[in-house]
N, C-alpha and C. Protein backbone atom coordinates (compact mmCIF):
# COMPACT_ATOMS: atom_id res chain seq x y z
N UNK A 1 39.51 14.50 5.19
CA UNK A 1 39.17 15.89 5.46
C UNK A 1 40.09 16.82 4.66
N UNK A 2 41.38 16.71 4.64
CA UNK A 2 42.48 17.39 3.90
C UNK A 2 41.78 17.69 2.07
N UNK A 3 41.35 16.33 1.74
CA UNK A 3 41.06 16.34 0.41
C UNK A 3 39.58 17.51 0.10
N UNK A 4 38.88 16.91 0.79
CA UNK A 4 37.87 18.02 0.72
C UNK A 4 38.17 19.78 0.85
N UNK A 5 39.14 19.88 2.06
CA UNK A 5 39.33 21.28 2.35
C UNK A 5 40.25 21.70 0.83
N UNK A 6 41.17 20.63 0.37
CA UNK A 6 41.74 21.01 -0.80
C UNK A 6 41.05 21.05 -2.16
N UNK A 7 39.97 20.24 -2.02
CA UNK A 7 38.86 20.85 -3.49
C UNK A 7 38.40 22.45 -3.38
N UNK A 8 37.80 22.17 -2.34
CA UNK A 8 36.94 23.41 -1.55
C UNK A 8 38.05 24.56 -1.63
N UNK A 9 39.45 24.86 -1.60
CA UNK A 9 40.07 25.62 -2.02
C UNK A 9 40.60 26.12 -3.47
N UNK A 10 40.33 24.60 -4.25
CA UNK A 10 40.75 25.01 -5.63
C UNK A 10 39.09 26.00 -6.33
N UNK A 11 37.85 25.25 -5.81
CA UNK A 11 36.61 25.65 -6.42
C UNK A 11 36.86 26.91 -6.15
N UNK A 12 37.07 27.55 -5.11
CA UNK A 12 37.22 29.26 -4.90
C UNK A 12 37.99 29.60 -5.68
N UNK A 13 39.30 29.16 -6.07
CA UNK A 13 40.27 29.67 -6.76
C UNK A 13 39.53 29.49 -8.35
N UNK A 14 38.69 28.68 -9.10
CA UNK A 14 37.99 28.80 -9.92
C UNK A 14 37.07 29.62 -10.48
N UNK A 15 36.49 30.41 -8.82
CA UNK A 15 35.43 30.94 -8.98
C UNK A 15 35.96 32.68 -10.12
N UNK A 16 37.20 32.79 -9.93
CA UNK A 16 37.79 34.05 -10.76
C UNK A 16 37.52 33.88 -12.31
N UNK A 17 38.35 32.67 -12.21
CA UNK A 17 38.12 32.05 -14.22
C UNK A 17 36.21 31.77 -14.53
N UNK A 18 35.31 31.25 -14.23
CA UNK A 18 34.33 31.24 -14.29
C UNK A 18 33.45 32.60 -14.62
N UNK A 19 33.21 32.65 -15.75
CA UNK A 19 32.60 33.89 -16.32
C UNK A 19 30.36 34.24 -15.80
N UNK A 20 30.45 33.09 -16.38
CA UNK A 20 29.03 33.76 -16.11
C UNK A 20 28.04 33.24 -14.56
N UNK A 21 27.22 33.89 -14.67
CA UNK A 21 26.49 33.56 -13.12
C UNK A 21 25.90 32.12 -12.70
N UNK A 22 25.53 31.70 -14.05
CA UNK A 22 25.05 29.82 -12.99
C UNK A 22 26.64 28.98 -12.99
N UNK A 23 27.76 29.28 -13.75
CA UNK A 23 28.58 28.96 -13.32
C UNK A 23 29.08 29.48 -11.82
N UNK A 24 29.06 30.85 -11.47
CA UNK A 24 29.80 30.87 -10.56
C UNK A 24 28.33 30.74 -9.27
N UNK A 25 27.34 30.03 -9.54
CA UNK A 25 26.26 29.52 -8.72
C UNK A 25 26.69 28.19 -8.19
N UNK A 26 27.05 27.19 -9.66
CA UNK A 26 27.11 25.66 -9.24
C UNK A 26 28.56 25.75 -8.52
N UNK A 27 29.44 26.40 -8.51
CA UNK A 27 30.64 26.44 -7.92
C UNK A 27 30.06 26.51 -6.43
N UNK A 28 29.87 27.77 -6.19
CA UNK A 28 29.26 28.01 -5.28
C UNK A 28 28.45 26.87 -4.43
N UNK A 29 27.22 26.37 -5.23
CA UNK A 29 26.56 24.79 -4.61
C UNK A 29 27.11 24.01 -3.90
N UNK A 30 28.72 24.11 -4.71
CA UNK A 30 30.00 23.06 -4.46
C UNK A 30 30.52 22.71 -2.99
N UNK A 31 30.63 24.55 -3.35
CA UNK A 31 31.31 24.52 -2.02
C UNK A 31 30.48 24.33 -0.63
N UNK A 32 29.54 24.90 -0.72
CA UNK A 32 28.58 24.95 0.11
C UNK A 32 28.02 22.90 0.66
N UNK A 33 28.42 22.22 -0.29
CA UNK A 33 27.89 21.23 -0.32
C UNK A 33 29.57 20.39 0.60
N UNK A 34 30.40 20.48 0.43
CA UNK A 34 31.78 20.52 0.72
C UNK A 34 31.69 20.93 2.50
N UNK A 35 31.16 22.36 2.19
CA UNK A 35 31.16 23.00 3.83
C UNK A 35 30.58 21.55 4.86
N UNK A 36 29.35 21.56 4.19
CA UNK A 36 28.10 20.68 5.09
C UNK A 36 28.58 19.09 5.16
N UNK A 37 29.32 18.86 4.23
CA UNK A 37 30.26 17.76 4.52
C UNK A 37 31.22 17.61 6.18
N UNK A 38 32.09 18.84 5.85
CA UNK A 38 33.29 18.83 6.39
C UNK A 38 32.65 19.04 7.84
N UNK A 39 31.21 20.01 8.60
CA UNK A 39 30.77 19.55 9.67
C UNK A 39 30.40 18.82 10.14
N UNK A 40 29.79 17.94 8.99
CA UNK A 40 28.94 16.83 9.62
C UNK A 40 27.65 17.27 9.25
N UNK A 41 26.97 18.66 8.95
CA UNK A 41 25.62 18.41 8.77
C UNK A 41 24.58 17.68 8.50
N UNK A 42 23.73 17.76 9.31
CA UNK A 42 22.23 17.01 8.80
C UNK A 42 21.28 17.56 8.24
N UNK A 43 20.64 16.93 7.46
CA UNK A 43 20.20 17.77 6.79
C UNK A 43 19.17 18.96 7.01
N UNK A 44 18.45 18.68 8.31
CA UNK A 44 17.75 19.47 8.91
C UNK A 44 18.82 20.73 9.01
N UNK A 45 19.77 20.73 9.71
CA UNK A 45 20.69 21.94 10.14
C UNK A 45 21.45 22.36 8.62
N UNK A 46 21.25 21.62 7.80
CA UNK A 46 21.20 22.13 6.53
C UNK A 46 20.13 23.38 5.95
N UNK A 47 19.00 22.91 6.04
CA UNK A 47 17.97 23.29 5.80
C UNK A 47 17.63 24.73 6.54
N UNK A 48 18.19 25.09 8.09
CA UNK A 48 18.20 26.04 8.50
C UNK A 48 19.33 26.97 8.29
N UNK A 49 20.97 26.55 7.93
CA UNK A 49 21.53 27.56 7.03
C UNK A 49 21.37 28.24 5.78
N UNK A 50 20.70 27.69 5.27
CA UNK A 50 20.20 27.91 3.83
C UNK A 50 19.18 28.75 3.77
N UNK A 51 18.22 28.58 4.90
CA UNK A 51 17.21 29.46 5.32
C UNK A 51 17.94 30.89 5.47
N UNK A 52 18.48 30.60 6.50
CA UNK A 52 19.06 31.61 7.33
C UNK A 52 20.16 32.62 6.20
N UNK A 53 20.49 32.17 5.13
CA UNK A 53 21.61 32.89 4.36
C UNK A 53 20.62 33.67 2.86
N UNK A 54 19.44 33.33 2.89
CA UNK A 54 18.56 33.62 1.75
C UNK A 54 18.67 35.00 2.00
């Protein structure tokens, strides 16, 4: 869990240096993909944050 929360902190810290927008998208993906890790999500309750944040 440590390792993840410590990617998931450097990708944000990336997201400054990252110039253009599908870069700071797939970062973004990253983290988001990181988040749904670190709860446990399924993918269904995946599927309804993603909804829910559009």
């Amino acid at each position: 869990m440590v390792s993840l929360v410590r990617t998931m902190l450097d990708l944000h810290k990336s997201l400054k240096t990252h110039r253009t927008p599908e870069e700071k998208r797939a970062i973004k993906r990253q983290i988001a993909a990181l988040v749904y890790e670190l709860y446990g999500l399924t993918d269904e309750e995946i599927g309804i944050v993603e909804e829910a944040t559009k």
